[in-house]
PDB file of N, CA and C in Angstrom:
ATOM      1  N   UNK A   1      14.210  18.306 -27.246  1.00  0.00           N
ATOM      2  CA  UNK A   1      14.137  17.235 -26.276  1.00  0.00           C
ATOM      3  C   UNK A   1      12.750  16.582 -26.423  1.00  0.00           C
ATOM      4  N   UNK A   2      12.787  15.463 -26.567  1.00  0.00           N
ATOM      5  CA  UNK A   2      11.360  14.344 -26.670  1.00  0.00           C
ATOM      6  C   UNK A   2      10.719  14.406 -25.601  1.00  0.00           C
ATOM      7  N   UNK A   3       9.228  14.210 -25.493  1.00  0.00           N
ATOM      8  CA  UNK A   3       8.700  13.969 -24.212  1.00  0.00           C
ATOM      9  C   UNK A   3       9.085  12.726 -23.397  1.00  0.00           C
ATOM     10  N   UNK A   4      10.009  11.771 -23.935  1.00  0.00           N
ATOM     11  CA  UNK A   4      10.026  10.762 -22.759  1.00  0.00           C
ATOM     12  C   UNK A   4      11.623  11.165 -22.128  1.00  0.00           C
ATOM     13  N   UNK A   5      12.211  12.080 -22.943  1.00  0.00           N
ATOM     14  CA  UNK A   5      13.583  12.578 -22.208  1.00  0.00           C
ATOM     15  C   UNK A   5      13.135  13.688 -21.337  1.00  0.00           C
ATOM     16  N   UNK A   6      12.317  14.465 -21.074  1.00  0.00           N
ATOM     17  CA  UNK A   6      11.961  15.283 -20.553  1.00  0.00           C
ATOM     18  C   UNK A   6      10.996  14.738 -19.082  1.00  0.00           C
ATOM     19  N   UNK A   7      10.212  13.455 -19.325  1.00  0.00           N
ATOM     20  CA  UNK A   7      10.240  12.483 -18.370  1.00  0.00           C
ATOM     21  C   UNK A   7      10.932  12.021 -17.201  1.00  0.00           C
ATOM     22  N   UNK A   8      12.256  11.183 -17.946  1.00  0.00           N
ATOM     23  CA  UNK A   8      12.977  11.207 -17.348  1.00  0.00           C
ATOM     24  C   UNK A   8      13.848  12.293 -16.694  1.00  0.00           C
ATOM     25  N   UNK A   9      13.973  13.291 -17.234  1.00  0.00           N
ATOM     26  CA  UNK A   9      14.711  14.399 -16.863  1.00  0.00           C
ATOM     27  C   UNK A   9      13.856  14.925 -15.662  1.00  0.00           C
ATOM     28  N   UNK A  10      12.632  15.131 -15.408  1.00  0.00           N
ATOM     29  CA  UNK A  10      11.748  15.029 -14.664  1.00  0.00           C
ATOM     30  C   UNK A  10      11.881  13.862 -13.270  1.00  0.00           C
ATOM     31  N   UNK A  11      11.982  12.959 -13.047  1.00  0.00           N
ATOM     32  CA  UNK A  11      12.178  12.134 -12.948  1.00  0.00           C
ATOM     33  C   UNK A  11      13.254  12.172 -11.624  1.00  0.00           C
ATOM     34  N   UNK A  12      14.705  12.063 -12.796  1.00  0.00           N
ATOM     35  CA  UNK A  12      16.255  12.770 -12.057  1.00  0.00           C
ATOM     36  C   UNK A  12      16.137  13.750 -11.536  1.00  0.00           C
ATOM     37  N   UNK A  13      15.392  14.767 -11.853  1.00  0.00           N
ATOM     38  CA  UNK A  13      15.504  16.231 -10.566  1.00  0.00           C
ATOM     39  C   UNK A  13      15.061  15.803  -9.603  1.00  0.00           C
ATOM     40  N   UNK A  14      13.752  15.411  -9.488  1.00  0.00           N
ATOM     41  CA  UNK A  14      12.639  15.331  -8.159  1.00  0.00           C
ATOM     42  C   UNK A  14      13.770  14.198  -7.235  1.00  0.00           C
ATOM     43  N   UNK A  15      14.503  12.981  -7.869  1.00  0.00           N
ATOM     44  CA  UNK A  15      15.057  12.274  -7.312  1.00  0.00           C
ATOM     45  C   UNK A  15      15.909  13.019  -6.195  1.00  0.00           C
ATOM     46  N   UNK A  16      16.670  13.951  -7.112  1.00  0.00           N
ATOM     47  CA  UNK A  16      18.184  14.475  -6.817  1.00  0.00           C
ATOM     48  C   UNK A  16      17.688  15.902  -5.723  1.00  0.00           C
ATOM     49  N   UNK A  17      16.738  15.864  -5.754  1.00  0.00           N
ATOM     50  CA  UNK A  17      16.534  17.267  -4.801  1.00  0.00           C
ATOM     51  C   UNK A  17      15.252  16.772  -3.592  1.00  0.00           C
ATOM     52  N   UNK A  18      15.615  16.314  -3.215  1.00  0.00           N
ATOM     53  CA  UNK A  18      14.813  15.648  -1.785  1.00  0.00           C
ATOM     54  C   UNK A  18      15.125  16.955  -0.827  1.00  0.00           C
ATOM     55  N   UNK A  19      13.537  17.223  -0.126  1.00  0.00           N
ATOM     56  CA  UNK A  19      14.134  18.187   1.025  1.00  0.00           C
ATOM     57  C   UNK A  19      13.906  17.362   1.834  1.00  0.00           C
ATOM     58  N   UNK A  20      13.947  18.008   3.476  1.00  0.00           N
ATOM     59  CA  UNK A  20      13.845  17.207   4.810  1.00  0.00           C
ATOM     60  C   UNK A  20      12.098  17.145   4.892  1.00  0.00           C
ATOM     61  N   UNK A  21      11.853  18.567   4.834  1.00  0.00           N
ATOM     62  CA  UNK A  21      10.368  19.078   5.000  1.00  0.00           C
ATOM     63  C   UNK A  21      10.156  19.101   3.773  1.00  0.00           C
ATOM     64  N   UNK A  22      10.584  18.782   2.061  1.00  0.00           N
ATOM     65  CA  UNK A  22      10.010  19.724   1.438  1.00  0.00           C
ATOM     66  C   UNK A  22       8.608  18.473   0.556  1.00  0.00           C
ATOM     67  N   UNK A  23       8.946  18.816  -0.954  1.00  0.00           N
ATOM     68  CA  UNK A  23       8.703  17.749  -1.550  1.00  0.00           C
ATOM     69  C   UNK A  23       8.714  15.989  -1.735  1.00  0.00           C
ATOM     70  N   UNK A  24      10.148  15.607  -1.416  1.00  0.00           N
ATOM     71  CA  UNK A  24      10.282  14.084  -0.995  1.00  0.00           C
ATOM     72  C   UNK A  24      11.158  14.295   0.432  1.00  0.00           C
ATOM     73  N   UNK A  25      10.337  12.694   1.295  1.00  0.00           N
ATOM     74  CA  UNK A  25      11.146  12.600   2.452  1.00  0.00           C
ATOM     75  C   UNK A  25      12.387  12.364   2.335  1.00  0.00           C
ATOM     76  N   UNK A  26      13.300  12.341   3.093  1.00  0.00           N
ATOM     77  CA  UNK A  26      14.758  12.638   3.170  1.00  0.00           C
ATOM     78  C   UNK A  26      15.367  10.732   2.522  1.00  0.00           C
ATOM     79  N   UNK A  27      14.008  10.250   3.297  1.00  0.00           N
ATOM     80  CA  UNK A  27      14.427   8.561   2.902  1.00  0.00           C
ATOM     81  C   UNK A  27      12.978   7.588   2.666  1.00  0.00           C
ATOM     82  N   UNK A  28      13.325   7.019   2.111  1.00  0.00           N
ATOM     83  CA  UNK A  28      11.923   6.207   2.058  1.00  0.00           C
ATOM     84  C   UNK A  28      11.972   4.615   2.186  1.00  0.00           C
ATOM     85  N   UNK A  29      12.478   4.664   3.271  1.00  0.00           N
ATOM     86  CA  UNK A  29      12.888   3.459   4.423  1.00  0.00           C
ATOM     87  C   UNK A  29      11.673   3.246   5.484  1.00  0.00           C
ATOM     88  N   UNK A  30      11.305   2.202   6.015  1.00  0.00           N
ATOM     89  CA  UNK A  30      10.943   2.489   7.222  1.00  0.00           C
ATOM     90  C   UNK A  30      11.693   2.397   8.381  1.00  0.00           C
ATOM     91  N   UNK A  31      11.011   3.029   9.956  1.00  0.00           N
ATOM     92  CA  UNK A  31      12.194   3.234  10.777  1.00  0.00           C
ATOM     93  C   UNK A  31      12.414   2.124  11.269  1.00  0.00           C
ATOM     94  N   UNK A  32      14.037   1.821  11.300  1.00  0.00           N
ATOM     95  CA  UNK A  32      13.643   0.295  12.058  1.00  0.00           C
ATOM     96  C   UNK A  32      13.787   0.609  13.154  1.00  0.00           C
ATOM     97  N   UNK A  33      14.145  -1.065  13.985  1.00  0.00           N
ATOM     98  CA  UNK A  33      13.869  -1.308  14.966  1.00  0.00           C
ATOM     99  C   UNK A  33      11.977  -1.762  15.416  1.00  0.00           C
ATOM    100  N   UNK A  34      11.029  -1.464  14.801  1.00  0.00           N
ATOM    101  CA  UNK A  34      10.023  -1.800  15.291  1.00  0.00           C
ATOM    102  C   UNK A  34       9.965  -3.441  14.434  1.00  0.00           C
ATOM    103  N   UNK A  35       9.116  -3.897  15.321  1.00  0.00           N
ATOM    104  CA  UNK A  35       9.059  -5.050  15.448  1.00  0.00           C
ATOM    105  C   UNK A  35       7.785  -5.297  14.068  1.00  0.00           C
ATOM    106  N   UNK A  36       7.433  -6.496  13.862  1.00  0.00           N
ATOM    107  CA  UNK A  36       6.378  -6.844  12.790  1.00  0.00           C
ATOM    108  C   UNK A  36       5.191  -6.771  13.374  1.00  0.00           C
ATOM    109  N   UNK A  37       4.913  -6.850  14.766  1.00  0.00           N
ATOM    110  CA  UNK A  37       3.728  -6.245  15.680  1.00  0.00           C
ATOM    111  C   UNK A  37       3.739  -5.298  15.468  1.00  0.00           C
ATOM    112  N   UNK A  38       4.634  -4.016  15.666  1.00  0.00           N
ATOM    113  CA  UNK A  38       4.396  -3.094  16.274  1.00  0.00           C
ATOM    114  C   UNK A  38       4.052  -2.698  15.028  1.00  0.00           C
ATOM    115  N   UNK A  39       4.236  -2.626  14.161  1.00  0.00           N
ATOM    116  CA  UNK A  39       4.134  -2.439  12.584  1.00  0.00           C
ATOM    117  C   UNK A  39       2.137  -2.355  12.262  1.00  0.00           C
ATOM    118  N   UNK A  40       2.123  -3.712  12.739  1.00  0.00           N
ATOM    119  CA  UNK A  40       0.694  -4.193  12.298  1.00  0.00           C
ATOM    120  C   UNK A  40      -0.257  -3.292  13.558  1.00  0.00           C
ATOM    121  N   UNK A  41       0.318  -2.930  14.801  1.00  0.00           N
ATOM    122  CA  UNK A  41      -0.534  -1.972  15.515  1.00  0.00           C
ATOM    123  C   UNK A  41      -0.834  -0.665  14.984  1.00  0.00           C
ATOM    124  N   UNK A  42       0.331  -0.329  14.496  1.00  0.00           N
ATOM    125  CA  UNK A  42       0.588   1.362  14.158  1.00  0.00           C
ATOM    126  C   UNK A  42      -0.230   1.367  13.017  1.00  0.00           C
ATOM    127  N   UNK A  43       0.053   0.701  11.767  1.00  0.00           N
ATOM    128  CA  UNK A  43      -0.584   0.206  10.676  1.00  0.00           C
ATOM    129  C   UNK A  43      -2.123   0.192  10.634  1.00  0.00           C
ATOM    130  N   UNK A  44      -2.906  -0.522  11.669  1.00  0.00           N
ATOM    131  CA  UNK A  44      -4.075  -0.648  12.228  1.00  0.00           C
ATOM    132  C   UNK A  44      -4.618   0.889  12.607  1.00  0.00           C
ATOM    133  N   UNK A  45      -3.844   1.382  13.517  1.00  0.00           N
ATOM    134  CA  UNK A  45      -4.555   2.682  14.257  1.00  0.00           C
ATOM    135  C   UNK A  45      -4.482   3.503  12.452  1.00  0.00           C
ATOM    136  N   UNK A  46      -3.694   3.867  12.057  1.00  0.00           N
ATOM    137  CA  UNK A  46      -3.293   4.513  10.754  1.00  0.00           C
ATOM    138  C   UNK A  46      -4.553   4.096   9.999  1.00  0.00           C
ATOM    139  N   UNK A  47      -5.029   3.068   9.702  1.00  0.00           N
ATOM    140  CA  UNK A  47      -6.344   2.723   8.727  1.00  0.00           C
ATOM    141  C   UNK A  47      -7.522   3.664   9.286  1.00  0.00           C
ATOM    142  N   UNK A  48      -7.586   3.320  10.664  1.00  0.00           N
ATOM    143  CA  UNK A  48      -8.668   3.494  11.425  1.00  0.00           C
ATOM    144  C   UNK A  48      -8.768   5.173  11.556  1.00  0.00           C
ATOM    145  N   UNK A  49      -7.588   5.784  11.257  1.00  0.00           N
ATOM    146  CA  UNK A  49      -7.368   7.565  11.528  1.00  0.00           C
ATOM    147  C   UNK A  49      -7.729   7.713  10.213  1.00  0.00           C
ATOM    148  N   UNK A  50      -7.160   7.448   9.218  1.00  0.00           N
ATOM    149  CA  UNK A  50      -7.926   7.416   7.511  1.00  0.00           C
ATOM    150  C   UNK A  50      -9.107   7.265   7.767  1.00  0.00           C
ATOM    151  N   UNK A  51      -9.773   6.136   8.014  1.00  0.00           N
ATOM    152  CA  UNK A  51     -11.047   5.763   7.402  1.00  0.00           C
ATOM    153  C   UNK A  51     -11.639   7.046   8.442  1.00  0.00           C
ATOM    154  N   UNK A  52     -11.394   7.630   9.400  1.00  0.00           N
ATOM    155  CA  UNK A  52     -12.384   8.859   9.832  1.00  0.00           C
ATOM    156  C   UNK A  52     -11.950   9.968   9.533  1.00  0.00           C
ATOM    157  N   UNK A  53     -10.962  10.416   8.702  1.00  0.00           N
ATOM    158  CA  UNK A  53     -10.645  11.655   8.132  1.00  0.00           C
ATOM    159  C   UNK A  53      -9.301  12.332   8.760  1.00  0.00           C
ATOM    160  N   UNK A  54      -8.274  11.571   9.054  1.00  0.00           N
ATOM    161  CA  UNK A  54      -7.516  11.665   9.810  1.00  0.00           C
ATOM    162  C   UNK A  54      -6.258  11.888   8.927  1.00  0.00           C
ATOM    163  N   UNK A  55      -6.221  12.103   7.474  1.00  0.00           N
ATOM    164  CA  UNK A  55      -4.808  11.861   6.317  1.00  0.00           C
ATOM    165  C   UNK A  55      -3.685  12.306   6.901  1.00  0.00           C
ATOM    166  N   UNK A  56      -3.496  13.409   7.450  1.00  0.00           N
ATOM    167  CA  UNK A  56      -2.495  13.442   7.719  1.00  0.00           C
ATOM    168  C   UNK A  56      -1.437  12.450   8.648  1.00  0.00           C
ATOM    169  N   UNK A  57      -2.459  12.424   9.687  1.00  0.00           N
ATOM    170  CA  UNK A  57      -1.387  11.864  10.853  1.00  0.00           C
ATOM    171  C   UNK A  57      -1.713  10.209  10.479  1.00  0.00           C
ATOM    172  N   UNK A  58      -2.119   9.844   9.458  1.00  0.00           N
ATOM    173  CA  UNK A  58      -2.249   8.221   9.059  1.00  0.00           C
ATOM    174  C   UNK A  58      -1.196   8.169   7.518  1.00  0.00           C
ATOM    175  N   UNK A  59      -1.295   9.606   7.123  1.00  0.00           N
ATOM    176  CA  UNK A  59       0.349   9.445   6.217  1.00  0.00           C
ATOM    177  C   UNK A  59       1.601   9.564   7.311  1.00  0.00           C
ATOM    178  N   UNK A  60       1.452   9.777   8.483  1.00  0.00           N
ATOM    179  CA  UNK A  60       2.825   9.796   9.255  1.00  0.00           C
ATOM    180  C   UNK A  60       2.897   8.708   9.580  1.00  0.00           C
ATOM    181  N   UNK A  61       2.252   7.721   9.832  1.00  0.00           N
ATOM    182  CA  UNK A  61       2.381   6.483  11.163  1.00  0.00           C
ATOM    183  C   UNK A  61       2.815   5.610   9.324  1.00  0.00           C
ATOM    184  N   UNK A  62       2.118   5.987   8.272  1.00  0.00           N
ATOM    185  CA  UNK A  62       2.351   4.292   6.750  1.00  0.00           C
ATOM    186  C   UNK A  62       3.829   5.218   6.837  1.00  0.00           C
ATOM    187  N   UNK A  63       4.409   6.001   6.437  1.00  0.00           N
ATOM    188  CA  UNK A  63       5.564   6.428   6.312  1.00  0.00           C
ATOM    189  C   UNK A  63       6.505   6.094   7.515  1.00  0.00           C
ATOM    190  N   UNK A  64       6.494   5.759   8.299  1.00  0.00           N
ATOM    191  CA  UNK A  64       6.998   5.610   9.338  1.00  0.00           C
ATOM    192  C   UNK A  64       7.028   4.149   9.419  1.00  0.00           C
ATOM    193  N   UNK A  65       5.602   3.380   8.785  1.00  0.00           N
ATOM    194  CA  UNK A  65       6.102   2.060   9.037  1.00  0.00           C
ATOM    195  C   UNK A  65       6.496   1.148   7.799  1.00  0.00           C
ATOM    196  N   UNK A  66       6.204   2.288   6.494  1.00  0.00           N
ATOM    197  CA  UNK A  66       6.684   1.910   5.330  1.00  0.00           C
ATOM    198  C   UNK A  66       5.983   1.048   4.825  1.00  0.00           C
ATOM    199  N   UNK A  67       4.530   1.216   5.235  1.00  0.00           N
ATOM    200  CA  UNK A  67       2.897   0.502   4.189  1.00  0.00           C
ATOM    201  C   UNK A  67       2.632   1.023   3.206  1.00  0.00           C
ATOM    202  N   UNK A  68       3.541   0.112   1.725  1.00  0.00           N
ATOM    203  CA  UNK A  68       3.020   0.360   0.973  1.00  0.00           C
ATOM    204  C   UNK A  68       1.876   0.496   0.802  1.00  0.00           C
ATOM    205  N   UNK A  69       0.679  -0.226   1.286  1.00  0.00           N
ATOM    206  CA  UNK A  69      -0.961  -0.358   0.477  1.00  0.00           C
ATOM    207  C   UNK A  69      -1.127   1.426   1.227  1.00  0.00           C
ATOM    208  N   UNK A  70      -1.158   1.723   2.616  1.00  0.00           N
ATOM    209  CA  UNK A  70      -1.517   2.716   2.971  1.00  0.00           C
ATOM    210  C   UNK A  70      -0.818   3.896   2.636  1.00  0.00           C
ATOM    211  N   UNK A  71       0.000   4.005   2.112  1.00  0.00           N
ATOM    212  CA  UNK A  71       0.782   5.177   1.188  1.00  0.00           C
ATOM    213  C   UNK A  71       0.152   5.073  -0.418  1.00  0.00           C
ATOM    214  N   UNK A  72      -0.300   4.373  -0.541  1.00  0.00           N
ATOM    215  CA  UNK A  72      -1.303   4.237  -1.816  1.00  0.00           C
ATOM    216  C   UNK A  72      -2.525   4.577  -1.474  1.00  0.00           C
ATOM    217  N   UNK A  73      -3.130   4.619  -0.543  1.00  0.00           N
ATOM    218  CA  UNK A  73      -4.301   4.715  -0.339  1.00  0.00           C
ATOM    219  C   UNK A  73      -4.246   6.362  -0.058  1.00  0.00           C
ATOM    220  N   UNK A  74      -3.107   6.990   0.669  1.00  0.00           N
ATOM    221  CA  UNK A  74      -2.900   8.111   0.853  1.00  0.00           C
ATOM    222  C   UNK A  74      -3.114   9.074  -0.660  1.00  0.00           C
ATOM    223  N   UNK A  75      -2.319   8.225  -1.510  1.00  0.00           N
ATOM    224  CA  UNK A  75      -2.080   9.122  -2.954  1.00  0.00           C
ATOM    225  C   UNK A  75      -3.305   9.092  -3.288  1.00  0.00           C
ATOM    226  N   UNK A  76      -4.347   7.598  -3.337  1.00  0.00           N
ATOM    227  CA  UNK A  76      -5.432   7.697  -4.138  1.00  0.00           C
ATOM    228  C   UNK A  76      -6.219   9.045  -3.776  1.00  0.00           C
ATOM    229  N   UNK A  77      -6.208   9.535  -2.083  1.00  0.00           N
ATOM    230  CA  UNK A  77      -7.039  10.257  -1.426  1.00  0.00           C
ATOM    231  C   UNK A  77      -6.863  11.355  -2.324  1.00  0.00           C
ATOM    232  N   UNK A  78      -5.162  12.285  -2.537  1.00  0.00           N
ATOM    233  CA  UNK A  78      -4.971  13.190  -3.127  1.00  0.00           C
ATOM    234  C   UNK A  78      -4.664  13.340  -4.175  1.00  0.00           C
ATOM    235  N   UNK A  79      -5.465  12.659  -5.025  1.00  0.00           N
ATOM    236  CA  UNK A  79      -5.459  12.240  -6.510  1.00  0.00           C
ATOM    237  C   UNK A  79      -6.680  12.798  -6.785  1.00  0.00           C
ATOM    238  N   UNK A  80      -7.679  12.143  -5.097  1.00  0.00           N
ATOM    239  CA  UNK A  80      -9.171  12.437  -5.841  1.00  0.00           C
ATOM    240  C   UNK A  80      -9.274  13.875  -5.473  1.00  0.00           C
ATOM    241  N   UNK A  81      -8.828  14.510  -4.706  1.00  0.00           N
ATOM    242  CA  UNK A  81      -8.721  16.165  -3.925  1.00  0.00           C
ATOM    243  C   UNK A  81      -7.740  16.563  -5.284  1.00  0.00           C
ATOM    244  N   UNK A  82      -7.390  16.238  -6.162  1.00  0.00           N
ATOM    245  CA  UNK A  82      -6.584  17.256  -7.501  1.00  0.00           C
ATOM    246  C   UNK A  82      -5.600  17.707  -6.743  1.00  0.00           C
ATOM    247  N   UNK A  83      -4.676  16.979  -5.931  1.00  0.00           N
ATOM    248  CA  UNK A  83      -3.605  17.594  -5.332  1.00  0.00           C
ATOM    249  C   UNK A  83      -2.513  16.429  -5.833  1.00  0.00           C
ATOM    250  N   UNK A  84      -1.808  16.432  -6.851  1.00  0.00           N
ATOM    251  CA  UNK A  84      -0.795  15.360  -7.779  1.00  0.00           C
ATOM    252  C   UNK A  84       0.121  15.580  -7.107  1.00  0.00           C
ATOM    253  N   UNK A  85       0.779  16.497  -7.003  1.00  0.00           N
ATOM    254  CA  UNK A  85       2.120  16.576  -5.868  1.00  0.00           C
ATOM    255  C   UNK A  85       2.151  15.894  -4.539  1.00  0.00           C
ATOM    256  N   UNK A  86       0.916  15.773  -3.412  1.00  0.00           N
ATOM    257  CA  UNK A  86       1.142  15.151  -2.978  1.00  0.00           C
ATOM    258  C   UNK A  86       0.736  13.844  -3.062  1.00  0.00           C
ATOM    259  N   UNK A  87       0.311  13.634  -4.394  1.00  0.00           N
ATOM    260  CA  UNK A  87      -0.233  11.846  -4.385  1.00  0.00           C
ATOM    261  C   UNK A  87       1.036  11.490  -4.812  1.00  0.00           C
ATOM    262  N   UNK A  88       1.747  12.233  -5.841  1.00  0.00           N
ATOM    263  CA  UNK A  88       2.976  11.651  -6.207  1.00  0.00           C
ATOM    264  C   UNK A  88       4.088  11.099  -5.338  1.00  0.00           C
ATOM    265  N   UNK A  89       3.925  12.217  -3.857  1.00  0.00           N
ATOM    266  CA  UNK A  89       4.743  12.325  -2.944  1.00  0.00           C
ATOM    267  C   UNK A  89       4.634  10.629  -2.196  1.00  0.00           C
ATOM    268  N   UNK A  90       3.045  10.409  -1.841  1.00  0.00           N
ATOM    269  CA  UNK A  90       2.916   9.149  -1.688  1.00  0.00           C
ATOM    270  C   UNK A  90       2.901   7.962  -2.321  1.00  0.00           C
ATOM    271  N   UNK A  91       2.415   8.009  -3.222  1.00  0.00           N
ATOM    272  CA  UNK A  91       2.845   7.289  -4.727  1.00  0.00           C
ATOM    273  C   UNK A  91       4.925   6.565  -4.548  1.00  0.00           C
ATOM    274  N   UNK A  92       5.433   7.486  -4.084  1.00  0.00           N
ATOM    275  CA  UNK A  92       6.761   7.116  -4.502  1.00  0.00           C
ATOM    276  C   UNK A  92       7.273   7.055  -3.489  1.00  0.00           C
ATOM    277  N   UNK A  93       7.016   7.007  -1.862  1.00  0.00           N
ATOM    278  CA  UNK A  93       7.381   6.778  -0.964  1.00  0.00           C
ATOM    279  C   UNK A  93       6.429   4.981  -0.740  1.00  0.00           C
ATOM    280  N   UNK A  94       5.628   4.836  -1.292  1.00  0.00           N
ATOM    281  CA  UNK A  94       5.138   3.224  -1.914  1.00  0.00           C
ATOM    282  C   UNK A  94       5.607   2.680  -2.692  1.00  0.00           C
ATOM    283  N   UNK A  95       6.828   3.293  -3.794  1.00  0.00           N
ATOM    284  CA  UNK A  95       7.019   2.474  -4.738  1.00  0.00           C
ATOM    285  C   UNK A  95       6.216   2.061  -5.915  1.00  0.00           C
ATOM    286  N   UNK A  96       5.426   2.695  -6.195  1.00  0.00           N
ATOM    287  CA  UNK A  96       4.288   2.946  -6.504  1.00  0.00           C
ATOM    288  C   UNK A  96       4.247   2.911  -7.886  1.00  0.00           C
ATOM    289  N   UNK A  97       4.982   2.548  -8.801  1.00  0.00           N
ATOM    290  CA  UNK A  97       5.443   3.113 -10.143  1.00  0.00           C
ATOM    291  C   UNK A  97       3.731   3.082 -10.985  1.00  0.00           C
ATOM    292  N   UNK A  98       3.159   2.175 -10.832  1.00  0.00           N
ATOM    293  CA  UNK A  98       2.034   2.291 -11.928  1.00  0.00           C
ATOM    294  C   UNK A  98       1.312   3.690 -11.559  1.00  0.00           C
ATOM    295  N   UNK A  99       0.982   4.282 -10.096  1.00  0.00           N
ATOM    296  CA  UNK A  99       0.517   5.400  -9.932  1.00  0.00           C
ATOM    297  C   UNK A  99       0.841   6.514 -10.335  1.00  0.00           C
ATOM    298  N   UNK A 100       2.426   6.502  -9.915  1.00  0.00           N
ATOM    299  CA  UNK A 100       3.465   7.194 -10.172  1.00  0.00           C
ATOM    300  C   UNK A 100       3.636   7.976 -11.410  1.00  0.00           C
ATOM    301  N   UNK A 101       3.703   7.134 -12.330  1.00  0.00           N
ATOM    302  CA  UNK A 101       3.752   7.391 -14.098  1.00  0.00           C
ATOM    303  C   UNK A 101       3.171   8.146 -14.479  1.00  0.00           C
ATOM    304  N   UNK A 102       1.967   8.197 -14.673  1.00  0.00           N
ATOM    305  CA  UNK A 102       0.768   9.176 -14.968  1.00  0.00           C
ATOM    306  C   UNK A 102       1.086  10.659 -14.589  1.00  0.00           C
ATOM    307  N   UNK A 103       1.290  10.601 -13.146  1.00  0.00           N
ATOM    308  CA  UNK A 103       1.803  11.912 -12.989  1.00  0.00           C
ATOM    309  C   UNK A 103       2.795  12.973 -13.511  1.00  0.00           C
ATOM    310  N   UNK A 104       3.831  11.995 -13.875  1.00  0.00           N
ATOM    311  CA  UNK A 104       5.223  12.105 -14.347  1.00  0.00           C
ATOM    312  C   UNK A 104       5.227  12.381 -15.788  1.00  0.00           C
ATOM    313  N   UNK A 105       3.903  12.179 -16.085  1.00  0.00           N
ATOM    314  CA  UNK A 105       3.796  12.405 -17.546  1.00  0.00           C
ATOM    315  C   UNK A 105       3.291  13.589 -18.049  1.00  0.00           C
ATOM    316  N   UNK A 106       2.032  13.625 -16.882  1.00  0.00           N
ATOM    317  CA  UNK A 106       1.292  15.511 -16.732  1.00  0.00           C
ATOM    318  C   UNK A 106       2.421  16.182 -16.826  1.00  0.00           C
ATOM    319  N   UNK A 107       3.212  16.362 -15.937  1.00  0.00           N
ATOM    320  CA  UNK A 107       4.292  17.054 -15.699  1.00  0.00           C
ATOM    321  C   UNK A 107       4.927  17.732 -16.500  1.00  0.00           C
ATOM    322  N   UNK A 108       5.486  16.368 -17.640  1.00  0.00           N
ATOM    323  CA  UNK A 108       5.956  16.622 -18.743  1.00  0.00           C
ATOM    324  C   UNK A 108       5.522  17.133 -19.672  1.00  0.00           C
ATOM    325  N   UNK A 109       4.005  16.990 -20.026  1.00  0.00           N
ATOM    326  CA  UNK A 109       3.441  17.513 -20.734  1.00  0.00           C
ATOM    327  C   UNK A 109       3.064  19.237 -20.655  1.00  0.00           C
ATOM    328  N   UNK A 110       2.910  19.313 -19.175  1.00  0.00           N
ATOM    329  CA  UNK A 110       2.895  20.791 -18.570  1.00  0.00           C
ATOM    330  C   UNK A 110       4.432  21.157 -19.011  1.00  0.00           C
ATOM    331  N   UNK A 111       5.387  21.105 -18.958  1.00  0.00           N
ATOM    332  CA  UNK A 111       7.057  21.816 -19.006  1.00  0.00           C
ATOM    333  C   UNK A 111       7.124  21.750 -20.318  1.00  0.00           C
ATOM    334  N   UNK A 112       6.648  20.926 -21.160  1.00  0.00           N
ATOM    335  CA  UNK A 112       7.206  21.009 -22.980  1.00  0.00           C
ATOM    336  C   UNK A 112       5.641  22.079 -22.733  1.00  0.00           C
ATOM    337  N   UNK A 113       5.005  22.220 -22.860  1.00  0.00           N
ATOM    338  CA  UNK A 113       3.872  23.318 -23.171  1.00  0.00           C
ATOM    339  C   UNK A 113       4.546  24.353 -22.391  1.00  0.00           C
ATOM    340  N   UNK A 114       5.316  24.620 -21.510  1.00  0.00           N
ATOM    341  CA  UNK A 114       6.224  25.537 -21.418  1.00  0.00           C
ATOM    342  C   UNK A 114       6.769  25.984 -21.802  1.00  0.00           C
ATOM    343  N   UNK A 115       7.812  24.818 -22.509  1.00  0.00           N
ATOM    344  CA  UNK A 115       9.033  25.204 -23.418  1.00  0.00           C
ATOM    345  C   UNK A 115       8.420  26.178 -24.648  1.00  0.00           C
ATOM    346  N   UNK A 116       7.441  24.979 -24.876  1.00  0.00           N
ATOM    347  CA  UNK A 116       6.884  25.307 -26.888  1.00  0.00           C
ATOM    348  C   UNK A 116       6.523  26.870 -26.583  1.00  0.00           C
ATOM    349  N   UNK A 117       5.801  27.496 -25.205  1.00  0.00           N
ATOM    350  CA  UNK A 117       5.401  28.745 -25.500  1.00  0.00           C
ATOM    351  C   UNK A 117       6.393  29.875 -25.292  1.00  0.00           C
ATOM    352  N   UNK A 118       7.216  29.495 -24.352  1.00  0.00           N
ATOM    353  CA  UNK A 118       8.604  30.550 -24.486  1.00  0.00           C
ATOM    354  C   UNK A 118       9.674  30.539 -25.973  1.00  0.00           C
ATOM    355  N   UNK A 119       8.958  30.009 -26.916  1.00  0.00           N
ATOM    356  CA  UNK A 119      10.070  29.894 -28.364  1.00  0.00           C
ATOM    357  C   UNK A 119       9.798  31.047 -28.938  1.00  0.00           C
TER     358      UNK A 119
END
C-alpha cells in the first residue's frame, strides 16, 4: 500500500468512527437556532476566554457556534503544545484542510513505519 493510499485510508477511518466524547464530535454543524448576534456574542466572550488561557471552554462556545477562524486558532494552540490529535480534532471541525493535511500525513508516515517494522 502507497503512502497516499494509506492517507486516505487514514482519512476514511477517523471519518467513519466519530465518538460522542471521543476523538471527532458526533457533528460538525453549528447549533442552530442562534441568531447571527448571538453568534458574534458567544464568539466574542470565546476570543476573550482564549486570549486569557481559557482553551477549553473557548473550544466549546467556536464549536458550538461553528467559528471557523476560532477552531483554527484552537488547533494552532495544540499544534504549538505537540498535541496533533487535538489540533487535528480542531483543524477538521473548521474545515480546515490546509492544517489538516500535514497531520494526516505524520500519521501515515508513523503506520507505514509500523507496517515496514512488523515485516
Amino acid at each position: 500500500m502507497n503512502r497516499k493510499e494509506l492517507e486516505d485510508n487514514l482519512k476514511n477511518s477517523l471519518n467513519q468512527h466519530r465518538l460522542t466524547d471521543g476523538f471527532i464530535k458526533v457533528t460538525d454543524q453549528p447549533v442552530r437556532g442562534l441568531t447571527a448576534e448571538q453568534k458574534v456574542i458567544l464568539n466574542r466572550k470565546a476570543n476573550t476566554m482564549f486570549n486569557k488561557g481559557n482553551i477549553e471552554d473557548a473550544r466549546r462556545i467556536y464549536i458550538t457556534t461553528g467559528y471557523s477562524d476560532g477552531l483554527t486558532r484552537i488547533g494552532d494552540y495544540y499544534m504549538g503544545k505537540n498535541e496533533s490529535l487535538k489540533a487535528l480534532k480542531a483543524y477538521y471541525l473548521a474545515h480546515n484542510t490546509r492544517d489538516s493535511e500535514p497531520i494526516y500525513q505524520d500519521f501515515s508516515k508513523i503506520i507505514s513505519k509500523i507496517m515496514e517494522d512488523d515485516k
